[in-house]
C-alpha atoms as a PDB file:
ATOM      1  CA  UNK A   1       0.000   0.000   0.000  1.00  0.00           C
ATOM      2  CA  UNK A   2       2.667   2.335   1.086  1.00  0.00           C
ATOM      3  CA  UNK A   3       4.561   2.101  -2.887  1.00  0.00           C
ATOM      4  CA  UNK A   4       1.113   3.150  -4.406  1.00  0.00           C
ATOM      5  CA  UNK A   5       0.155   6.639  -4.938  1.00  0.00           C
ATOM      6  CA  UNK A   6      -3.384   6.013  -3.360  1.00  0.00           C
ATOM      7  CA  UNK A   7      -1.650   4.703   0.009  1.00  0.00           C
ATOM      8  CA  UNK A   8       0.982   7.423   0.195  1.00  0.00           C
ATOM      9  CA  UNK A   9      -1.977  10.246   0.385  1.00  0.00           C
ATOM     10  CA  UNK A  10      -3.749   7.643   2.940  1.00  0.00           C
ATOM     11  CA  UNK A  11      -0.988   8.438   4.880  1.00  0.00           C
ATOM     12  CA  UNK A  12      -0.963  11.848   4.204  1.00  0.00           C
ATOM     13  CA  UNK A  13      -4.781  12.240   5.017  1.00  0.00           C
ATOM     14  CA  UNK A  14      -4.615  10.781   8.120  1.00  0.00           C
ATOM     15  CA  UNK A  15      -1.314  12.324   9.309  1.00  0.00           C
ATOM     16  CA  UNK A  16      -3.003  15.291   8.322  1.00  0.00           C
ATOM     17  CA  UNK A  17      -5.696  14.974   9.939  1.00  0.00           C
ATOM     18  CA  UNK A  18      -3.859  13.764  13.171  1.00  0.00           C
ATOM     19  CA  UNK A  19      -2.476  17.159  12.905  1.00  0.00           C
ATOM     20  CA  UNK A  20      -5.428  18.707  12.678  1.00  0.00           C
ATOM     21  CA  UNK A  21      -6.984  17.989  15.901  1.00  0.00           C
ATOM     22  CA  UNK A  22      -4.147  18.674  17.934  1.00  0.00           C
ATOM     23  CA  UNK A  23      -3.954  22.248  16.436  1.00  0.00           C
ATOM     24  CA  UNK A  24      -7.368  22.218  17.164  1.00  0.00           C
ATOM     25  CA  UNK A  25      -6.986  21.574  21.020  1.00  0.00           C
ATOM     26  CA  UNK A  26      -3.550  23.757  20.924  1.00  0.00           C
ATOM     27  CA  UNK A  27      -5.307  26.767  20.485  1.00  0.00           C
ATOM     28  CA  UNK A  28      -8.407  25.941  22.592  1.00  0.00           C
ATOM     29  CA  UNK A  29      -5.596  25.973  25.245  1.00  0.00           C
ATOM     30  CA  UNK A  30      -3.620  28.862  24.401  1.00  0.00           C
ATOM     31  CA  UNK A  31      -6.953  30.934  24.624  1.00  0.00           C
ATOM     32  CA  UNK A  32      -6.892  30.434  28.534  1.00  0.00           C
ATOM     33  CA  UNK A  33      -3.967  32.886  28.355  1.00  0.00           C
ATOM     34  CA  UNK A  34      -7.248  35.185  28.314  1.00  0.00           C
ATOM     35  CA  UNK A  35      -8.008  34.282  31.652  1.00  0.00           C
ATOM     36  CA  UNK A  36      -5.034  35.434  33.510  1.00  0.00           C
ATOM     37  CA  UNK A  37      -1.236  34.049  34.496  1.00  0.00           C
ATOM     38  CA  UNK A  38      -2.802  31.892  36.777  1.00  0.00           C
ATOM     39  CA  UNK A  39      -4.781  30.157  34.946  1.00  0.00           C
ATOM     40  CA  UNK A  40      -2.608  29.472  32.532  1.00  0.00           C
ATOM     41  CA  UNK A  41       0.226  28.381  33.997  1.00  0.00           C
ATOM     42  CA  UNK A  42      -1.996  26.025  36.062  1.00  0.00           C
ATOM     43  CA  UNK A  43      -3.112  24.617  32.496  1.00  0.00           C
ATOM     44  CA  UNK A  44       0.179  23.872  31.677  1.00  0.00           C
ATOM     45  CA  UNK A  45       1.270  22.367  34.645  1.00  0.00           C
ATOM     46  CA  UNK A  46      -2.217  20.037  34.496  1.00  0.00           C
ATOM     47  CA  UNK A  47      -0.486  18.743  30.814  1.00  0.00           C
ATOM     48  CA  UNK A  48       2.571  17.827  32.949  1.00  0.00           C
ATOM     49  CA  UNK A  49       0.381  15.531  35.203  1.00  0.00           C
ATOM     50  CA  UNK A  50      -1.869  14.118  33.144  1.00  0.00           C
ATOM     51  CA  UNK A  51      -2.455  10.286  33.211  1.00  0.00           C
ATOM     52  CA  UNK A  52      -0.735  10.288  36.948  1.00  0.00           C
ATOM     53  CA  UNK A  53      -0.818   8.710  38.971  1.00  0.00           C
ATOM     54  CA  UNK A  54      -0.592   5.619  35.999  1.00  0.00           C
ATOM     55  CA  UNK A  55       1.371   7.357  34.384  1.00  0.00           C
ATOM     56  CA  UNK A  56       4.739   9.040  35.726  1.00  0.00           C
ATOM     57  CA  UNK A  57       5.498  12.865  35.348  1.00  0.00           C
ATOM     58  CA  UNK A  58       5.206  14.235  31.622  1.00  0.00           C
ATOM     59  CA  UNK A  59       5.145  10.844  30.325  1.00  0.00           C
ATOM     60  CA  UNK A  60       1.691  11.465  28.464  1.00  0.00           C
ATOM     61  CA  UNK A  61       3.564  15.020  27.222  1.00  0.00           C
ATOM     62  CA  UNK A  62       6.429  12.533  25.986  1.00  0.00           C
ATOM     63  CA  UNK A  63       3.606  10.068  24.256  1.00  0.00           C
ATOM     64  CA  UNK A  64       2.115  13.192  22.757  1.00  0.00           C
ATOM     65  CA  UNK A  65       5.008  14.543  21.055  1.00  0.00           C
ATOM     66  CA  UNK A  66       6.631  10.937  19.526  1.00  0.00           C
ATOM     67  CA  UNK A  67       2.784  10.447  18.268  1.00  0.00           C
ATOM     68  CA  UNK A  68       3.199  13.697  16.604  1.00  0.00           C
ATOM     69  CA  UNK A  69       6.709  13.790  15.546  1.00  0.00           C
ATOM     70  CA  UNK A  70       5.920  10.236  13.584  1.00  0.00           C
ATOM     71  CA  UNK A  71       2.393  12.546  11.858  1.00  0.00           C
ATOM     72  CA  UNK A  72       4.617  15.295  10.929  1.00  0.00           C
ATOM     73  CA  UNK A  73       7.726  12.590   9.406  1.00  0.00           C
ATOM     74  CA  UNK A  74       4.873  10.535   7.304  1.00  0.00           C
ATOM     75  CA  UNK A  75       2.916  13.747   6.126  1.00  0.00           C
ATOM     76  CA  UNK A  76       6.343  15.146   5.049  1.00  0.00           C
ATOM     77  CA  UNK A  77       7.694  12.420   3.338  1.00  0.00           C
ATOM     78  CA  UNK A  78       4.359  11.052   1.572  1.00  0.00           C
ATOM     79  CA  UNK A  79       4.373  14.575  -0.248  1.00  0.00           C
ATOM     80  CA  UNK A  80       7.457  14.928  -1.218  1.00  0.00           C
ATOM     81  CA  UNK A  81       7.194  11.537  -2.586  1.00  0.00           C
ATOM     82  CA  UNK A  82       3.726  12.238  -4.238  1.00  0.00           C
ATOM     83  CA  UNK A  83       5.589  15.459  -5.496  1.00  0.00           C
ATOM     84  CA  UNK A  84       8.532  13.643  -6.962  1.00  0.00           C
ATOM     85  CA  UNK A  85       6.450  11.533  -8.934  1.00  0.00           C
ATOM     86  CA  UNK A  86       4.273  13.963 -10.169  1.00  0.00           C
ATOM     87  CA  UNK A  87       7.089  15.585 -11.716  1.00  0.00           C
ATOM     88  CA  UNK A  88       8.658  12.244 -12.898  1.00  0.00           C
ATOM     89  CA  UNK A  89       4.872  12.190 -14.613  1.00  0.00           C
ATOM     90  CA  UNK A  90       5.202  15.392 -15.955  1.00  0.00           C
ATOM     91  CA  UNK A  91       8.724  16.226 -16.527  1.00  0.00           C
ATOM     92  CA  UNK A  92       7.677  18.856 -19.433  1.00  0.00           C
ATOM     93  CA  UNK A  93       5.584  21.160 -17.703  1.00  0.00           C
ATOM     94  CA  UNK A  94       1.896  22.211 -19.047  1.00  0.00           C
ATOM     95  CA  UNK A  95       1.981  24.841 -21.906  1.00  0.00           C
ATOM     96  CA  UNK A  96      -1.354  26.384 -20.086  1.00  0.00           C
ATOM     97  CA  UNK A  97      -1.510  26.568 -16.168  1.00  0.00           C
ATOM     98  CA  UNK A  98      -4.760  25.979 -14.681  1.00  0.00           C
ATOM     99  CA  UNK A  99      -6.507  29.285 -14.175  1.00  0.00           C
ATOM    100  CA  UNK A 100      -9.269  27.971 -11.662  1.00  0.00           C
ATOM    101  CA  UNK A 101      -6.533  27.040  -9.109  1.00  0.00           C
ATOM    102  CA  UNK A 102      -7.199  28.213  -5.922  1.00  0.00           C
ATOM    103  CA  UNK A 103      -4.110  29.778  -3.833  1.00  0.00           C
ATOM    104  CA  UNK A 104      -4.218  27.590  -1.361  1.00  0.00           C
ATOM    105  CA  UNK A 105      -3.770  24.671  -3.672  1.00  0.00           C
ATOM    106  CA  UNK A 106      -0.698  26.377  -5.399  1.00  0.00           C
ATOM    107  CA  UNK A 107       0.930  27.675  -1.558  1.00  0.00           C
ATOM    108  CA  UNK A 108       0.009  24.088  -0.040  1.00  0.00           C
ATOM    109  CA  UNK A 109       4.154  22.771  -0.817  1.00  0.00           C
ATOM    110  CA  UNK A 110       6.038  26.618   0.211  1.00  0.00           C
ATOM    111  CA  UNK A 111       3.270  26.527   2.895  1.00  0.00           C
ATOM    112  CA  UNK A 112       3.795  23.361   4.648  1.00  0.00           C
ATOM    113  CA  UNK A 113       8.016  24.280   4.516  1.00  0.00           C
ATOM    114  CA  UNK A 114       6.947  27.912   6.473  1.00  0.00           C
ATOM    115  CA  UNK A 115       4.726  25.911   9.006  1.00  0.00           C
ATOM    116  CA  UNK A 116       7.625  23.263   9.445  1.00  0.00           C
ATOM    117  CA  UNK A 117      10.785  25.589  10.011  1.00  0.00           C
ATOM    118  CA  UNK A 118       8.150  27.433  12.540  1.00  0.00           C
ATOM    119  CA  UNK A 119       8.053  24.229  14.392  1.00  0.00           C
ATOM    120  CA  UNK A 120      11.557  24.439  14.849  1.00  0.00           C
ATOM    121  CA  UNK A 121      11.056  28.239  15.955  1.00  0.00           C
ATOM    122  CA  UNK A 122       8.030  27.584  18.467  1.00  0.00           C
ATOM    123  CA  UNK A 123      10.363  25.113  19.811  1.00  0.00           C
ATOM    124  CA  UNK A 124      13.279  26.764  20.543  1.00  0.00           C
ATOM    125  CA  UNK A 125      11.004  29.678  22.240  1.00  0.00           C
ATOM    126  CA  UNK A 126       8.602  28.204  24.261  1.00  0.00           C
ATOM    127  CA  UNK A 127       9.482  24.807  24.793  1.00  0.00           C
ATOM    128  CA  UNK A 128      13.189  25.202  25.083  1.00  0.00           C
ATOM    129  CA  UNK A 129      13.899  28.716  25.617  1.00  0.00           C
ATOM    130  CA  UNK A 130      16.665  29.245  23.775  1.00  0.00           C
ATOM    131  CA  UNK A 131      15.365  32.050  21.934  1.00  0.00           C
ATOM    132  CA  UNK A 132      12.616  33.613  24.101  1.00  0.00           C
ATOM    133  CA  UNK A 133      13.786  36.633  25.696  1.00  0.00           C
ATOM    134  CA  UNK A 134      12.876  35.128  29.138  1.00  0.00           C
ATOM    135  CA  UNK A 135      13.269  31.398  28.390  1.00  0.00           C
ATOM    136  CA  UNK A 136      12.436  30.579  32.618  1.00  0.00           C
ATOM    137  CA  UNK A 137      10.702  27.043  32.556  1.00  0.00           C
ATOM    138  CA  UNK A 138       7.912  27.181  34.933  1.00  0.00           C
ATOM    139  CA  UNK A 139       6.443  30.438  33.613  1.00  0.00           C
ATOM    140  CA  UNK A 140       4.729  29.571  30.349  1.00  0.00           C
ATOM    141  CA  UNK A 141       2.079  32.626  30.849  1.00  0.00           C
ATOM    142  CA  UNK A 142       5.735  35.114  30.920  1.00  0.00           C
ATOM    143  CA  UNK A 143       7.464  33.166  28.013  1.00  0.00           C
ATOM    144  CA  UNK A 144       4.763  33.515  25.852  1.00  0.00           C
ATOM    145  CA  UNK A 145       4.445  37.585  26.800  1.00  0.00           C
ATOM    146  CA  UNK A 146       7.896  38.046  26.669  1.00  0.00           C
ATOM    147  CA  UNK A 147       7.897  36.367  22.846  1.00  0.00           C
ATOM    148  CA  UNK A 148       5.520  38.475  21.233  1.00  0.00           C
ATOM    149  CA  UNK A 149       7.220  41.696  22.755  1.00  0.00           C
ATOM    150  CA  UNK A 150       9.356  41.352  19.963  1.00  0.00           C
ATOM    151  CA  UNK A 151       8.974  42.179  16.342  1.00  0.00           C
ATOM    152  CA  UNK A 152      10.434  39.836  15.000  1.00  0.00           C
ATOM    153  CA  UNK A 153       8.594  37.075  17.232  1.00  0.00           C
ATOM    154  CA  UNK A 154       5.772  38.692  16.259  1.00  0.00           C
ATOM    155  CA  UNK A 155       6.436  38.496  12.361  1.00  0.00           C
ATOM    156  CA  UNK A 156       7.600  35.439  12.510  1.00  0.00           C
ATOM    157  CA  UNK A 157       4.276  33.779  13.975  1.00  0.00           C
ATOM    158  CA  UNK A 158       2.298  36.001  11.869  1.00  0.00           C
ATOM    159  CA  UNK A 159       3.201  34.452   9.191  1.00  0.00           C
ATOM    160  CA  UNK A 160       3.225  31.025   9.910  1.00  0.00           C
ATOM    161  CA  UNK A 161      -0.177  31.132  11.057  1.00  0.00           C
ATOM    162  CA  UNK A 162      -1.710  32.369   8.195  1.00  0.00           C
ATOM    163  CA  UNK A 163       0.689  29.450   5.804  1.00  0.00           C
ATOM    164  CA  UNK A 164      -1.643  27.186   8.524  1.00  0.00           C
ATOM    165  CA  UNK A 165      -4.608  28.726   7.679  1.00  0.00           C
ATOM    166  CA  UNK A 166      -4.104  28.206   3.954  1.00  0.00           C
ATOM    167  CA  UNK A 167      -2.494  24.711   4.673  1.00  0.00           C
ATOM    168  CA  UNK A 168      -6.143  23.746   6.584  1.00  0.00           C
ATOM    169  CA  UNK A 169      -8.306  25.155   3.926  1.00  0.00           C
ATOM    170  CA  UNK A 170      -7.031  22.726   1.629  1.00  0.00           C
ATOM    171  CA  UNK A 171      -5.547  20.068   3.123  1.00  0.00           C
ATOM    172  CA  UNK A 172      -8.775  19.222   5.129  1.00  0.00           C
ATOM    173  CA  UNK A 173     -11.084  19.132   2.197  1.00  0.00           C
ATOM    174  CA  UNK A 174      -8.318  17.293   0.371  1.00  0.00           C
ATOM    175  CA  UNK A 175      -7.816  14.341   3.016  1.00  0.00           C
ATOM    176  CA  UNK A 176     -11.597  13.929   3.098  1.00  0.00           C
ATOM    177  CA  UNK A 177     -11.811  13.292  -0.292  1.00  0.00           C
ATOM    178  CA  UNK A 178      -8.631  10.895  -0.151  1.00  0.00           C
ATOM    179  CA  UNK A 179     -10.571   9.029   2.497  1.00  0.00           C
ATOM    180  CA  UNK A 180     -13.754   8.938   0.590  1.00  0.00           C
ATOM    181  CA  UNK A 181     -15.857  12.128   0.702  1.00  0.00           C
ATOM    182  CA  UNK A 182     -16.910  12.425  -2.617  1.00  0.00           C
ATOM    183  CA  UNK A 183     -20.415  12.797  -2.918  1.00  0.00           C
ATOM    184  CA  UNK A 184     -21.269  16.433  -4.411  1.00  0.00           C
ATOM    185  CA  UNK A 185     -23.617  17.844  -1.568  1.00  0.00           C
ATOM    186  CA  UNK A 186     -21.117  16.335   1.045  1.00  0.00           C
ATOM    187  CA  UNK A 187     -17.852  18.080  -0.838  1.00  0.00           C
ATOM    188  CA  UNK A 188     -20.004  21.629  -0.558  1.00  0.00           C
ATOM    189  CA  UNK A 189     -20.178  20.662   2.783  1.00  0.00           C
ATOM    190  CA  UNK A 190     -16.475  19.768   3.606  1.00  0.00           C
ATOM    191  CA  UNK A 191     -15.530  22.906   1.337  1.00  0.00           C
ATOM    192  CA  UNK A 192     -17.618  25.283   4.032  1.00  0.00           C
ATOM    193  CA  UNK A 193     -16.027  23.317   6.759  1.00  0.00           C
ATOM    194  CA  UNK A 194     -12.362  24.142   5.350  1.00  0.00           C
ATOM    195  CA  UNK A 195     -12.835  27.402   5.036  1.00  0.00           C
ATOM    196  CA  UNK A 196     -14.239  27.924   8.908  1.00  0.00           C
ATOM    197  CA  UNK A 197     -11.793  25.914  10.287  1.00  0.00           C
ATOM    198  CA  UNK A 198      -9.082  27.624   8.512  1.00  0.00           C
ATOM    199  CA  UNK A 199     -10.664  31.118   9.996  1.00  0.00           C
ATOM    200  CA  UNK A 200     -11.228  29.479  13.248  1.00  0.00           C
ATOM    201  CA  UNK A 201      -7.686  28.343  13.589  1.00  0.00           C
ATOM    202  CA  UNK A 202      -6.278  31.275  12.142  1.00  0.00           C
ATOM    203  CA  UNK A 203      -8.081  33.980  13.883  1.00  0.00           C
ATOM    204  CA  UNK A 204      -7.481  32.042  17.199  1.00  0.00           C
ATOM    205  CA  UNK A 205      -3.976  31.363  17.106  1.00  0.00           C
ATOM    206  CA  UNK A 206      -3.200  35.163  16.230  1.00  0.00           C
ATOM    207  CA  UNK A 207      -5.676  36.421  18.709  1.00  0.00           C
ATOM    208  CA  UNK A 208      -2.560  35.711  21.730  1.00  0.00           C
ATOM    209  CA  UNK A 209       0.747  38.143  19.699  1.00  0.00           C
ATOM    210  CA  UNK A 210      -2.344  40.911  18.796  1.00  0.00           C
ATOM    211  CA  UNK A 211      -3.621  40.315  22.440  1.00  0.00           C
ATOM    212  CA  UNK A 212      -0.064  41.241  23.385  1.00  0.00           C
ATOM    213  CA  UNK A 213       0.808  43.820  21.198  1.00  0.00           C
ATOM    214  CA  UNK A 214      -2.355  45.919  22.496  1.00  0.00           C
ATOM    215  CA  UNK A 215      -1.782  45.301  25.938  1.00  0.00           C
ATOM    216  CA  UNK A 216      -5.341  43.402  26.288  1.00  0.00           C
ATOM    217  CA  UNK A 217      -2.628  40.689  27.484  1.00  0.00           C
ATOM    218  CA  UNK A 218       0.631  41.681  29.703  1.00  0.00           C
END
């Protein structure tokens, strides 16, 4: 399954989708930064302690990130393999591009390279430190002040949220139809759902730097 072209965007659907839901609970919890330094930094300790006492300290953390460190290796590598055969298909490209391509469809490759080096970013400044201008483990409602105080931190995350938002328009309505959504009245559907979630995501994720940069959060 995994040589075919059919099982390597299986993989990429439900990587994808994988993905998906934990960006969707990400920013559900980054919202509580809303509620005050208190409450936030009790959420984060709670994702420390989950599972306990069944599971040790940050061990469900530790299951968490090697579940999504194998979604973000197989989504990666199932499109650049799709991608290298499509070209191997096509090596003379088409006299006439396709006019009715969305932008989303024609960002999705740049898109998902922004969102991955930002991975890298996020985790060197609020997971590691090295980068935030604070970087003190045990304040997560401070670190994440102290990053968007910056302009570049700001720029940086600005940008990489909206290259999700773009990714999730597509690449939702895309693995549905890889996994069999195909009806007409049900792709209108998952077309409408795309497009909130990408606005949902989007709008929630950038609500924190712009909460910061007014002052609404400090």
């Amino acid at each position: 399954m995994w040589r075919s072209s059919i099982g390597k965007k299986t993989v990429m659907a439900v990587s994808g989708l994988l993905m998906l839901g934990y960006l969707v609970v990400h920013m559900l919890g980054n919202l509580k930064i809303f509620f005050g330094a208190d409450e936030f930094n009790g959420y984060a300790h709670w994702l420390r302690t989950i599972g306990e006492p069944f599971l040790h300290h940050e061990w469900f953390l530790w299951i968490a990130r090697v579940v999504l460190v194998a979604a973000v290796v197989a989504h990666a590598v199932s499109a650049y393999q799709l991608s290298r055969r499509d070209l191997a298909a096509r090596p003379v490209k088409y006299a006439h591009r396709k006019a009715r391509t969305s932008y989303a469809t024609r960002t999705m490759r740049w898109g998902g390279v922004i969102v991955g080096l930002f991975v890298v970013w996020h985790i060197l400044d609020l997971t590691t430190g090295t980068v935030n201008p604070r970087g003190q483990a045990g304040h997560p409602y401070e670190n994440v002040v102290a990053a968007f105080t910056t302009w570049y931190g700001n720029v940086i995350y600005v940008v990489a949220m909206l290259a999700v938002g773009l990714h999730v328009r597509h690449g939702f309505y895309s693995a549905a139809q890889t996994l069999g959504a195909t009806r007409a009245g049900l792709r209108r559907g998952l077309s409408a759902a795309s497009n909130v979630l990408a606005v949902v995501l989007t709008a929630g994720f950038l609500s924190v730097p712009i909460a910061v940069m007014t002052g609404a959060v400090h």
